[in-house]
C-alpha atoms as a PDB file:
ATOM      1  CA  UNK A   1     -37.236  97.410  33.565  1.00  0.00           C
ATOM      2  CA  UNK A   2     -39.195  95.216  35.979  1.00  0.00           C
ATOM      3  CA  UNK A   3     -41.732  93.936  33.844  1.00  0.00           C
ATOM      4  CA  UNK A   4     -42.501  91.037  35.786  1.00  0.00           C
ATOM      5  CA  UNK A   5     -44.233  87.797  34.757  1.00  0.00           C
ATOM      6  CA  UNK A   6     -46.522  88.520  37.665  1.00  0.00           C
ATOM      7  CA  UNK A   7     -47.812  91.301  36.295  1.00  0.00           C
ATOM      8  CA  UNK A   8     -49.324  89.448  33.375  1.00  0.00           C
ATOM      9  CA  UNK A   9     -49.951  86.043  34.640  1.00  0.00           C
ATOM     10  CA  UNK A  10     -52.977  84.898  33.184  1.00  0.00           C
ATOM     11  CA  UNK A  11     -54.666  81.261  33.435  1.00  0.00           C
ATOM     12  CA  UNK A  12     -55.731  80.565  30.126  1.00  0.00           C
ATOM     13  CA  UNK A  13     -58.327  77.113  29.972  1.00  0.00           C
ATOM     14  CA  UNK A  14     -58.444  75.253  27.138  1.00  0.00           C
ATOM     15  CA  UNK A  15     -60.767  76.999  24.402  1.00  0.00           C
ATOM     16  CA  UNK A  16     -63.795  74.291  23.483  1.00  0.00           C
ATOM     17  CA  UNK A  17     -63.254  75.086  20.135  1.00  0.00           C
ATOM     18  CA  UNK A  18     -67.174  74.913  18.549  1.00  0.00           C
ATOM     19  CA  UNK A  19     -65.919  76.530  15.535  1.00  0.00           C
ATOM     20  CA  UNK A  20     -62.750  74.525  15.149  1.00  0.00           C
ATOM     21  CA  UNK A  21     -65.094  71.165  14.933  1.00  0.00           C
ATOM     22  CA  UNK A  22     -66.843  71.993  11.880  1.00  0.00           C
ATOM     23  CA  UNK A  23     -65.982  70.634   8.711  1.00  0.00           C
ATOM     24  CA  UNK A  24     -64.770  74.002   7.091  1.00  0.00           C
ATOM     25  CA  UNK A  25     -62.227  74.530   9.626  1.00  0.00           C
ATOM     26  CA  UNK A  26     -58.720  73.703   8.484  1.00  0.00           C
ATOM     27  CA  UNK A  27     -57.940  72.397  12.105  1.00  0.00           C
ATOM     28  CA  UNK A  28     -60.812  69.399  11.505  1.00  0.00           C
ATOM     29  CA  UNK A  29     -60.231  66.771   9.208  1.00  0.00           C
ATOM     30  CA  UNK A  30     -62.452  63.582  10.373  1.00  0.00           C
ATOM     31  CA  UNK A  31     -65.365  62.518  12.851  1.00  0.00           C
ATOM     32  CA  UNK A  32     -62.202  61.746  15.351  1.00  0.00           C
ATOM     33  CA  UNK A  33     -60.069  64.297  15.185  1.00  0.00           C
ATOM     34  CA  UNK A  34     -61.088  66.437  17.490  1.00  0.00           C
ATOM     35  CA  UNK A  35     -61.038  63.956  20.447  1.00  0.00           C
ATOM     36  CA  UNK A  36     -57.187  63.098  19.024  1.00  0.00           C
ATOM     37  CA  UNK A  37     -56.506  66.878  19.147  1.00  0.00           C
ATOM     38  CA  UNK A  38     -57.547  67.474  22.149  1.00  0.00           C
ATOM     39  CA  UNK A  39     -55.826  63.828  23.933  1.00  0.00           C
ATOM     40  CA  UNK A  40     -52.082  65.052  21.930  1.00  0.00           C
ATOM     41  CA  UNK A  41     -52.657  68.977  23.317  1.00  0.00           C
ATOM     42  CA  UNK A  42     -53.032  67.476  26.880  1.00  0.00           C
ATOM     43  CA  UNK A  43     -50.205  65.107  26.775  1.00  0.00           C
ATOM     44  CA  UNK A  44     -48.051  68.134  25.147  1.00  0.00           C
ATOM     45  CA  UNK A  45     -48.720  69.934  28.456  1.00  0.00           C
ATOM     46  CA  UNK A  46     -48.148  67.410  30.504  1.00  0.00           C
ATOM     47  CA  UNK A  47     -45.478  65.271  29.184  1.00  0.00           C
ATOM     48  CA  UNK A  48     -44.478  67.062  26.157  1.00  0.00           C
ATOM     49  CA  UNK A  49     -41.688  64.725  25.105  1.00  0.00           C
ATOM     50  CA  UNK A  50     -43.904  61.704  24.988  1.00  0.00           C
ATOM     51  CA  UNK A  51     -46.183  64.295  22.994  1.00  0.00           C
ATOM     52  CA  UNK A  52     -43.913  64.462  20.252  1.00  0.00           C
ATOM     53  CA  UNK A  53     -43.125  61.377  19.135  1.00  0.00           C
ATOM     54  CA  UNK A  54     -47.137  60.724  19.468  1.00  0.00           C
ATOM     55  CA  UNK A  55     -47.891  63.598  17.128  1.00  0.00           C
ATOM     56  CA  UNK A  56     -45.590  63.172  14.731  1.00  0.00           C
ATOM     57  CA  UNK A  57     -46.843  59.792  13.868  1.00  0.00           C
ATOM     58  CA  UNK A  58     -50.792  61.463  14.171  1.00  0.00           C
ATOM     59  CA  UNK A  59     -49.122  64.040  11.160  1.00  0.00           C
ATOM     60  CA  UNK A  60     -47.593  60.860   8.755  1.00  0.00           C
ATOM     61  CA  UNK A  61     -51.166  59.236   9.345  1.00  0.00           C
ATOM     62  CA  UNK A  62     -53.022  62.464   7.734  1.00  0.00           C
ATOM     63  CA  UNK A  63     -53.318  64.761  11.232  1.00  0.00           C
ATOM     64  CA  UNK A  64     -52.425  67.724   8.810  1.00  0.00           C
ATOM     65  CA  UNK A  65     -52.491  70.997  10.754  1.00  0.00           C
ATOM     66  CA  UNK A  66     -54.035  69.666  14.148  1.00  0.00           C
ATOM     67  CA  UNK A  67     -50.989  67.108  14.616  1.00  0.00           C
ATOM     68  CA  UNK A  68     -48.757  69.633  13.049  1.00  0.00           C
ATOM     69  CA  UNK A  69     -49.769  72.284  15.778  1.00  0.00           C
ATOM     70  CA  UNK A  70     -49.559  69.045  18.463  1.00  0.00           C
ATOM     71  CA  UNK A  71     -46.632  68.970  17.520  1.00  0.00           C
ATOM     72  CA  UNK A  72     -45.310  72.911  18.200  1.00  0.00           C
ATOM     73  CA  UNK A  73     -47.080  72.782  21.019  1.00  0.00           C
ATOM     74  CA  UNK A  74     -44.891  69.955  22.337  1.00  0.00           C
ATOM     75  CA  UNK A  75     -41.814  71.465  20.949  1.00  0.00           C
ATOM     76  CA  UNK A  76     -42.856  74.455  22.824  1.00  0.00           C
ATOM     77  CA  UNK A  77     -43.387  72.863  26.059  1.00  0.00           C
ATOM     78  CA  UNK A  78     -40.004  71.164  26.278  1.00  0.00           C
ATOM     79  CA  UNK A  79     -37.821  73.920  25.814  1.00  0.00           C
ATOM     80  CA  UNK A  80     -37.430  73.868  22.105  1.00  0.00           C
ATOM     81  CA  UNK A  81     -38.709  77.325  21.331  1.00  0.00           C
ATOM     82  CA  UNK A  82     -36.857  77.875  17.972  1.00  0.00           C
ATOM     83  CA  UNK A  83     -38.601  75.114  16.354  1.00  0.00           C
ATOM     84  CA  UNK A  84     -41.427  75.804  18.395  1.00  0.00           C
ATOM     85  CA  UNK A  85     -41.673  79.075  16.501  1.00  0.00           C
ATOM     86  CA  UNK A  86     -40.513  77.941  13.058  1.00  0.00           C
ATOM     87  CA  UNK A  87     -43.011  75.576  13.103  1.00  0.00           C
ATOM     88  CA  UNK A  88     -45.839  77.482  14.202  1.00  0.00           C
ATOM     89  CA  UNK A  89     -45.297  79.868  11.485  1.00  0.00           C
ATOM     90  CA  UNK A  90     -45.019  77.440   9.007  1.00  0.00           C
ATOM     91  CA  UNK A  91     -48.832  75.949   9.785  1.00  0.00           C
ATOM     92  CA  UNK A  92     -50.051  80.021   9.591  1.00  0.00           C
ATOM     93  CA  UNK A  93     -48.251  80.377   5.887  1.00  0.00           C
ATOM     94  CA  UNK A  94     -49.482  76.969   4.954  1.00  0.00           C
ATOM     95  CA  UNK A  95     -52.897  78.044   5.284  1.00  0.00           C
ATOM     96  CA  UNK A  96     -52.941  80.489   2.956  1.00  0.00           C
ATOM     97  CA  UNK A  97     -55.660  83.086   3.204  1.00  0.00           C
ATOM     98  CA  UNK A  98     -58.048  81.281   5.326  1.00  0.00           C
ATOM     99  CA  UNK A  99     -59.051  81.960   8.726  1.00  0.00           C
ATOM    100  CA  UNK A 100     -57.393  84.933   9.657  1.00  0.00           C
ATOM    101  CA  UNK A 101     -58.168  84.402  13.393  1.00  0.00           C
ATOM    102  CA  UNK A 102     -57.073  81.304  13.634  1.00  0.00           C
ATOM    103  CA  UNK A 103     -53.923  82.199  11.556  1.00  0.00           C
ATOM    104  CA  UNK A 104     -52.863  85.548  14.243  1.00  0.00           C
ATOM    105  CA  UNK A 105     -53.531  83.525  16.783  1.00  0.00           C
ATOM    106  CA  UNK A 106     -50.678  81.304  15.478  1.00  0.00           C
ATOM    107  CA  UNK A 107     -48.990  83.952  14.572  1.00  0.00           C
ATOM    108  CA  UNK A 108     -49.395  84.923  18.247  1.00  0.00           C
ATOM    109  CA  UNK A 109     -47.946  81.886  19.759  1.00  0.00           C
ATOM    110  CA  UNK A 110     -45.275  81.946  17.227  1.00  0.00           C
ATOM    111  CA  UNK A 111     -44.209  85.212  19.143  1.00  0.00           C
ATOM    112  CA  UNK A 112     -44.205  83.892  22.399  1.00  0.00           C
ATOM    113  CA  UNK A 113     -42.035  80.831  21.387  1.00  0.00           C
ATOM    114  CA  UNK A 114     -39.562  83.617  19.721  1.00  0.00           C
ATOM    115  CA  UNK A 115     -39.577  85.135  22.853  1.00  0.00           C
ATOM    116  CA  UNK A 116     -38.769  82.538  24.922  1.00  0.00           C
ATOM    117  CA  UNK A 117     -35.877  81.875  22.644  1.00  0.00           C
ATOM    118  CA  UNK A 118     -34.574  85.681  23.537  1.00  0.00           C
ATOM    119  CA  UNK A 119     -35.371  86.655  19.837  1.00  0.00           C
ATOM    120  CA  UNK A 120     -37.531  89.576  20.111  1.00  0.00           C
ATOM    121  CA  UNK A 121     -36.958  90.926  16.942  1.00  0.00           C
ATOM    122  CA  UNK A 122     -38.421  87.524  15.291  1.00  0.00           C
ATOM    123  CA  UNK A 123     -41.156  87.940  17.853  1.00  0.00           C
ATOM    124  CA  UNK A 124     -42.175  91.469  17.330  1.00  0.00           C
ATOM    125  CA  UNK A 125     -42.327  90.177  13.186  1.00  0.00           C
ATOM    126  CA  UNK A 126     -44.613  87.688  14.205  1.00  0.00           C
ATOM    127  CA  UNK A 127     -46.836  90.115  16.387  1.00  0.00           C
ATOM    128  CA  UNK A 128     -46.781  92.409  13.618  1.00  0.00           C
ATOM    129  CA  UNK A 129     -48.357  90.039  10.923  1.00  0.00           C
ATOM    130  CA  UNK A 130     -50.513  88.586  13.378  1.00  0.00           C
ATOM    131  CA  UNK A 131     -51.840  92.488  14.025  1.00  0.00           C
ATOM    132  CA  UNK A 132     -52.094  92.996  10.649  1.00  0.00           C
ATOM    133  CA  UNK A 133     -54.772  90.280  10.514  1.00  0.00           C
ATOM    134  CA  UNK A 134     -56.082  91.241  13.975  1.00  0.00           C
ATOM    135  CA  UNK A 135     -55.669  94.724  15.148  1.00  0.00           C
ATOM    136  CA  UNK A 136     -58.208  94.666  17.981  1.00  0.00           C
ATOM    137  CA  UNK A 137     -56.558  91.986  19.881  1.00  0.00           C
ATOM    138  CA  UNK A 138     -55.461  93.538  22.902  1.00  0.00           C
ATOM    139  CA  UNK A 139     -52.868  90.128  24.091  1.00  0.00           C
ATOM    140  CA  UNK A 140     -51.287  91.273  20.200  1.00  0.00           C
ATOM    141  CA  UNK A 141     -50.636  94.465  21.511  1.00  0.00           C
ATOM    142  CA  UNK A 142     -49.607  94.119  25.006  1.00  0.00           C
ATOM    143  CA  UNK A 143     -47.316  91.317  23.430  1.00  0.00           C
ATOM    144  CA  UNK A 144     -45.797  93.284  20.624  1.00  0.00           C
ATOM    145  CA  UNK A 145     -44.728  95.673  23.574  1.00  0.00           C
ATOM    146  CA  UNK A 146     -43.223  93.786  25.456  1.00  0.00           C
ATOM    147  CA  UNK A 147     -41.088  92.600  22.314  1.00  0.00           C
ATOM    148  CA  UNK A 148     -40.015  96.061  21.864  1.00  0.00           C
ATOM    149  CA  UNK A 149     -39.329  96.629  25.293  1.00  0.00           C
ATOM    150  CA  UNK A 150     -36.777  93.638  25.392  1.00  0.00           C
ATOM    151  CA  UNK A 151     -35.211  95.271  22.146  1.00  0.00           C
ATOM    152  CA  UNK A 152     -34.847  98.929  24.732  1.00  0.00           C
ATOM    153  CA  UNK A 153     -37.536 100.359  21.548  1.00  0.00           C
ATOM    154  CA  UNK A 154     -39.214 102.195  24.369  1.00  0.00           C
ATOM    155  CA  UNK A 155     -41.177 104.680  21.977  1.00  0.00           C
ATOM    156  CA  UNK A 156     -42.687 101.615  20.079  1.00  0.00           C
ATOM    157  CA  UNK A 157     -43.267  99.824  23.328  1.00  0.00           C
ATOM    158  CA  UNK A 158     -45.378 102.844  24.244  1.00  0.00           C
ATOM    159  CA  UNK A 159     -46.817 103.473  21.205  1.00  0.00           C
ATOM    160  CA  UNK A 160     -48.195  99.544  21.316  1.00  0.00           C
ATOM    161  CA  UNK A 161     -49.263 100.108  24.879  1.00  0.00           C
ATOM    162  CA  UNK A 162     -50.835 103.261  23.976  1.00  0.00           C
ATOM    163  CA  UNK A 163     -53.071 101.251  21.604  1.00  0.00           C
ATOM    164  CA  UNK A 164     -53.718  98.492  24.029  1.00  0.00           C
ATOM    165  CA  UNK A 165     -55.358 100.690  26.705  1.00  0.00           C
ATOM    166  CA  UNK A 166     -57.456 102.432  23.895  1.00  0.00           C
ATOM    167  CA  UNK A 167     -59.361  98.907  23.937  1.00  0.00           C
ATOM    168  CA  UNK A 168     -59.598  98.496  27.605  1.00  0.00           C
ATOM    169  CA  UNK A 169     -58.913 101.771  29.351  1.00  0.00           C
ATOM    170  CA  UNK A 170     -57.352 101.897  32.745  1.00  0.00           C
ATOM    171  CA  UNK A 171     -56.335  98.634  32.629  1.00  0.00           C
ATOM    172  CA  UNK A 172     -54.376  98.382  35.806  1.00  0.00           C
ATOM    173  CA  UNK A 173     -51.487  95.760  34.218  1.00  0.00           C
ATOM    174  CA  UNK A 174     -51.221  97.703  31.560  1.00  0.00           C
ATOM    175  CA  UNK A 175     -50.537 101.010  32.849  1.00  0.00           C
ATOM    176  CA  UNK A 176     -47.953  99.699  35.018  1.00  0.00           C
ATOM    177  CA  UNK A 177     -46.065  98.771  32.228  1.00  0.00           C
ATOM    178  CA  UNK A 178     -46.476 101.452  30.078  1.00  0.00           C
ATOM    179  CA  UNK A 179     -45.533 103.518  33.516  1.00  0.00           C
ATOM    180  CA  UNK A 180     -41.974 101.679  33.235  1.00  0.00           C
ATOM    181  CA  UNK A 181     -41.399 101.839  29.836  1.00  0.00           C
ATOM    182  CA  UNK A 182     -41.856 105.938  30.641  1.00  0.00           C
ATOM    183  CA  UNK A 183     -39.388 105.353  33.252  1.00  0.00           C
ATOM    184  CA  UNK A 184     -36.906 103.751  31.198  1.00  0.00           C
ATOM    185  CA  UNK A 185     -37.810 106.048  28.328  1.00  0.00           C
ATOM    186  CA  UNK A 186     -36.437 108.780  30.705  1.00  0.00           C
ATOM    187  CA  UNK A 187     -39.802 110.392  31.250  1.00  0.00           C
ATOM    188  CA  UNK A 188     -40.241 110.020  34.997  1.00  0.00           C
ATOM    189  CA  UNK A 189     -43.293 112.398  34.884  1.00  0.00           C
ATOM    190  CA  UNK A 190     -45.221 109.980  32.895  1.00  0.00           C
ATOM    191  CA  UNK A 191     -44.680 107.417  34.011  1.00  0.00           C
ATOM    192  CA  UNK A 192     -45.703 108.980  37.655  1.00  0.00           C
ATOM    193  CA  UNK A 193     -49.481 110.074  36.170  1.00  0.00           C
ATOM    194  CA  UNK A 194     -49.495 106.256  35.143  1.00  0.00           C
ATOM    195  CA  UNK A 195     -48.759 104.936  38.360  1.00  0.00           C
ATOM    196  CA  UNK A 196     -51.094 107.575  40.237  1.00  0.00           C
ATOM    197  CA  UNK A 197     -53.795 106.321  38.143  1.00  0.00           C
ATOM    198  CA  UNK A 198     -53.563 102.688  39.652  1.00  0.00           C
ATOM    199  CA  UNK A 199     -52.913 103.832  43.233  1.00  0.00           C
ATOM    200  CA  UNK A 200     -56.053 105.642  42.734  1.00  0.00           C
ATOM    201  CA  UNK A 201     -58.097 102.812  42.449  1.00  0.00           C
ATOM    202  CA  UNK A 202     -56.063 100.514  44.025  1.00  0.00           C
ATOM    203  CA  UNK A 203     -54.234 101.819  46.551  1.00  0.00           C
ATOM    204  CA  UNK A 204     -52.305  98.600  47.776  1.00  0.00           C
ATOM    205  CA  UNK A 205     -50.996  97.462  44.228  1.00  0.00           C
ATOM    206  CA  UNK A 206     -47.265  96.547  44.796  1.00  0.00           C
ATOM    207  CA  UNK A 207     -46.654  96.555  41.423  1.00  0.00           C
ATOM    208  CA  UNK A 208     -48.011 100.385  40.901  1.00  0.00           C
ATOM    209  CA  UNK A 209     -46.218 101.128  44.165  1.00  0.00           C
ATOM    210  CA  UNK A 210     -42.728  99.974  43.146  1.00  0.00           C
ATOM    211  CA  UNK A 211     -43.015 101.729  39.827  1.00  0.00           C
ATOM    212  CA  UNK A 212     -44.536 105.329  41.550  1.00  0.00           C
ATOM    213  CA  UNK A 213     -41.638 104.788  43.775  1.00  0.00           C
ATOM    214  CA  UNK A 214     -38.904 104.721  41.015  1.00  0.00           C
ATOM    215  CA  UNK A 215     -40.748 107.410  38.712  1.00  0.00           C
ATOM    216  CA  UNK A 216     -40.446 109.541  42.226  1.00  0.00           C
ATOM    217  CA  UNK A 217     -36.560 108.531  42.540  1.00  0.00           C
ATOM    218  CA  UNK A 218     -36.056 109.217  39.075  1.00  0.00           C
ATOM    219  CA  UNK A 219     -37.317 112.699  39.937  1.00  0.00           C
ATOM    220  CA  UNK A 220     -34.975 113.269  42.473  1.00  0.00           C
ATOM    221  CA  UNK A 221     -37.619 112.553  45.594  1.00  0.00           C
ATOM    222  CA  UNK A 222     -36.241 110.262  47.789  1.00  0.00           C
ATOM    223  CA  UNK A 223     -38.325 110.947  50.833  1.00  0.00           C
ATOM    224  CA  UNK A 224     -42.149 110.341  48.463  1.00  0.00           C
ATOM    225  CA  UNK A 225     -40.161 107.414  47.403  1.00  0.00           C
ATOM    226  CA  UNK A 226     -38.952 105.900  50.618  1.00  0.00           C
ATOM    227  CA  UNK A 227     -42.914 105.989  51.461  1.00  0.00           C
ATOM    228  CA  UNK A 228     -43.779 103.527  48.426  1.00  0.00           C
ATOM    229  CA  UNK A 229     -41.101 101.439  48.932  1.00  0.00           C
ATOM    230  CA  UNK A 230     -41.535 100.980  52.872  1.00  0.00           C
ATOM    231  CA  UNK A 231     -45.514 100.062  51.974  1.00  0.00           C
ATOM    232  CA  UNK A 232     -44.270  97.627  49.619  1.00  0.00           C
ATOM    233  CA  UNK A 233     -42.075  95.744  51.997  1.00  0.00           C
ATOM    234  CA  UNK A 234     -45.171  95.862  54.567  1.00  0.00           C
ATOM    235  CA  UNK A 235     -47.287  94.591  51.775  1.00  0.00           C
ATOM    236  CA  UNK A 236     -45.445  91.753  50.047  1.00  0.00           C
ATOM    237  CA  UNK A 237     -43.123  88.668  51.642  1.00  0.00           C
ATOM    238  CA  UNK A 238     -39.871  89.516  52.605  1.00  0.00           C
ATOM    239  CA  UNK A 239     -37.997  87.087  50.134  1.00  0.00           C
ATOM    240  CA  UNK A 240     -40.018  88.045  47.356  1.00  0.00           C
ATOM    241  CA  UNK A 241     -38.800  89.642  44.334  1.00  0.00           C
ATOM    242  CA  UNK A 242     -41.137  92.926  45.191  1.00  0.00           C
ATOM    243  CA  UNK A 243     -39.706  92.972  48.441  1.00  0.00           C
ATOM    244  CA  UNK A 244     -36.191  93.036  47.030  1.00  0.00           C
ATOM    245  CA  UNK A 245     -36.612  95.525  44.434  1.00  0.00           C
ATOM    246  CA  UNK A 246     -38.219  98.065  47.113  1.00  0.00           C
ATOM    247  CA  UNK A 247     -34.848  97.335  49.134  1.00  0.00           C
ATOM    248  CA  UNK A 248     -33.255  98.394  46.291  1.00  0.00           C
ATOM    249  CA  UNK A 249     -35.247 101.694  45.817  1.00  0.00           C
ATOM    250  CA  UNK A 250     -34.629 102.282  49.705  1.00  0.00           C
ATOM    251  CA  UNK A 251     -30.914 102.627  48.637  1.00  0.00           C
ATOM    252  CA  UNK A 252     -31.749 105.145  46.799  1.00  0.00           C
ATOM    253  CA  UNK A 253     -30.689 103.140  43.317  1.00  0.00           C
ATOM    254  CA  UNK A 254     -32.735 102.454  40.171  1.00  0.00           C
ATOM    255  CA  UNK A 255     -33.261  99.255  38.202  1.00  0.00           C
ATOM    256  CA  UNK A 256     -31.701  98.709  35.490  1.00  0.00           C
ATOM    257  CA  UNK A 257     -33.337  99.014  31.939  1.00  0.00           C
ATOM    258  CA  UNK A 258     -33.670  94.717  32.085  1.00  0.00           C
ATOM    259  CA  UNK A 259     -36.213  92.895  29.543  1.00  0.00           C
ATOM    260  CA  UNK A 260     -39.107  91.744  30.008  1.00  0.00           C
ATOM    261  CA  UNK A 261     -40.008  87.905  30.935  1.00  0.00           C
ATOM    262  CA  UNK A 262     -40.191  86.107  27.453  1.00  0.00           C
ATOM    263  CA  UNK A 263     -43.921  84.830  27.722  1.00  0.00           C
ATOM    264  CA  UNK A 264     -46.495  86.766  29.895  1.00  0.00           C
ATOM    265  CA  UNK A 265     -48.545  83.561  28.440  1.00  0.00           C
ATOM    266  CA  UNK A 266     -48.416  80.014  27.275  1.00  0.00           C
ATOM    267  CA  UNK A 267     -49.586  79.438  24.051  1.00  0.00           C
ATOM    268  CA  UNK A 268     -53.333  78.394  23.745  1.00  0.00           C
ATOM    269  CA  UNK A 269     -54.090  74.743  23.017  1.00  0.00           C
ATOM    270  CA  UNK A 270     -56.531  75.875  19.918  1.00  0.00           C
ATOM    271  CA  UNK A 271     -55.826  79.049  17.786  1.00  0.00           C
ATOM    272  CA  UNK A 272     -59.396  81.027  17.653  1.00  0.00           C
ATOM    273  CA  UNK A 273     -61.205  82.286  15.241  1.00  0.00           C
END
């Protein structure tokens, strides 16, 4: 389905969590723990299996959710995405009503941990909840799609799309993939207007090319769509995986209805508000 991870790469910094620090917030439980949060989320990154063993003696010593979340975090970042997730939405249940930001946001990360474990259907559960608790985050929605596009759900990827470009319209990574889940949803015509209205403003967009290229093939225009391919393989390296999927469209053959990348993102260090 060629929803690639390049699409959605997106550097996400460290939030400086202001809120996080006061004493109401769950995450803050002493004058130090935010400097011991912060020194366990930067050793999960980095070495996230000397993270763990760190963190779980921070959570016997009273950590409470920030070690607890150190700890996902870690779990996360060395491959063990199951517990990862379990983990992660244990904290959210454990705190109850409170801080519904905080709690979609681990709700969130709970998805992408699912995800990476090649259990969409877990991961669109946790999108849902967390969407229930914060319906105008557009990451939610662009996530939850991408969890239904893994499961083939192409209507409900679209839908979830749909509502993701109501809060930033003509947002060019968007409407390339809702332009391919129109492809594989076997509306080629669709998923053409989607792709015509990235070219429009970006002209050059491989991404938008590939995709206006297949919607074309899928159409039956091989010539339009020899065009887009051809610019493609001008625009991008010739061992990339653009440049090979634009060979592929030169033969004349689709793509196959494949699943998205697990995680368009890593999981934040600090759920937000």
């Amino acid at each position: 389905m060629l929803f690639t991870r390049a699409i959605l790469s997106t550097t996400l910094a460290a939030a400086a969590m202001p809120a996080l620090a006061q004493k109401a917030d769950p995450f803050a439980q002493g004058p130090n723990h935010l400097r011991r949060y912060t020194e366990c989320m930067q050793l999960a990154r980095s070495e996230p299996l000397k993270a763990l063993p760190m963190a779980e003696k921070w959570k016997a010593e009273g950590g409470a959710l920030g070690a607890r979340h150190c700890v996902a975090i870690a779990m996360f970042e060395s491959g063990k995405f199951v517990q990862a997730a379990t983990q992660l939405e244990v904290i959210e249940r454990d705190m109850g009503t409170d801080r519904p930001g905080v709690r979609a946001e681990l709700l969130a990360q709970a998805g992408q941990a699912w995800m990476e474990a090649n259990q969409a259907e877990n991961a669109a559960a946790a999108q849902s909840r967390a969407l229930d608790l914060k319906p105008g985050d557009i990451d939610l929605w662009v996530d939850r799609g991408l969890s239904y596009a893994a499961m083939r759900a192409w209507p409900r990827a679209i839908s979830d799309f749909d509502r993701a470009l109501k809060i930033a319209p003509d947002k060019v990574e968007i409407l390339i993939l809702r332009a391919a889940a129109w492809r594989n949803a076997g509306d080629p015509a669709k998923a053409l207007a989607d792709a015509d209205r990235v070219l429009k403003r970006a002209p050059d967009h491989s991404e938008a090319l590939l995709e206006h290229g297949f919607a074309l093939l899928a159409r039956g225009d091989r010539k339009a769509a020899s065009a887009d391919f051809a610019k493609v393989q001008k625009l991008v390296p010739p061992d990339s995986d653009a440049a090979k999927r634009a060979a592929l469209g030169l033969r004349g053959e689709l793509p196959g209805a494949e699943a998205p990348p697990a995680a368009a993102r890593p999981p934040k260090d600090t759920p937000q508000p």
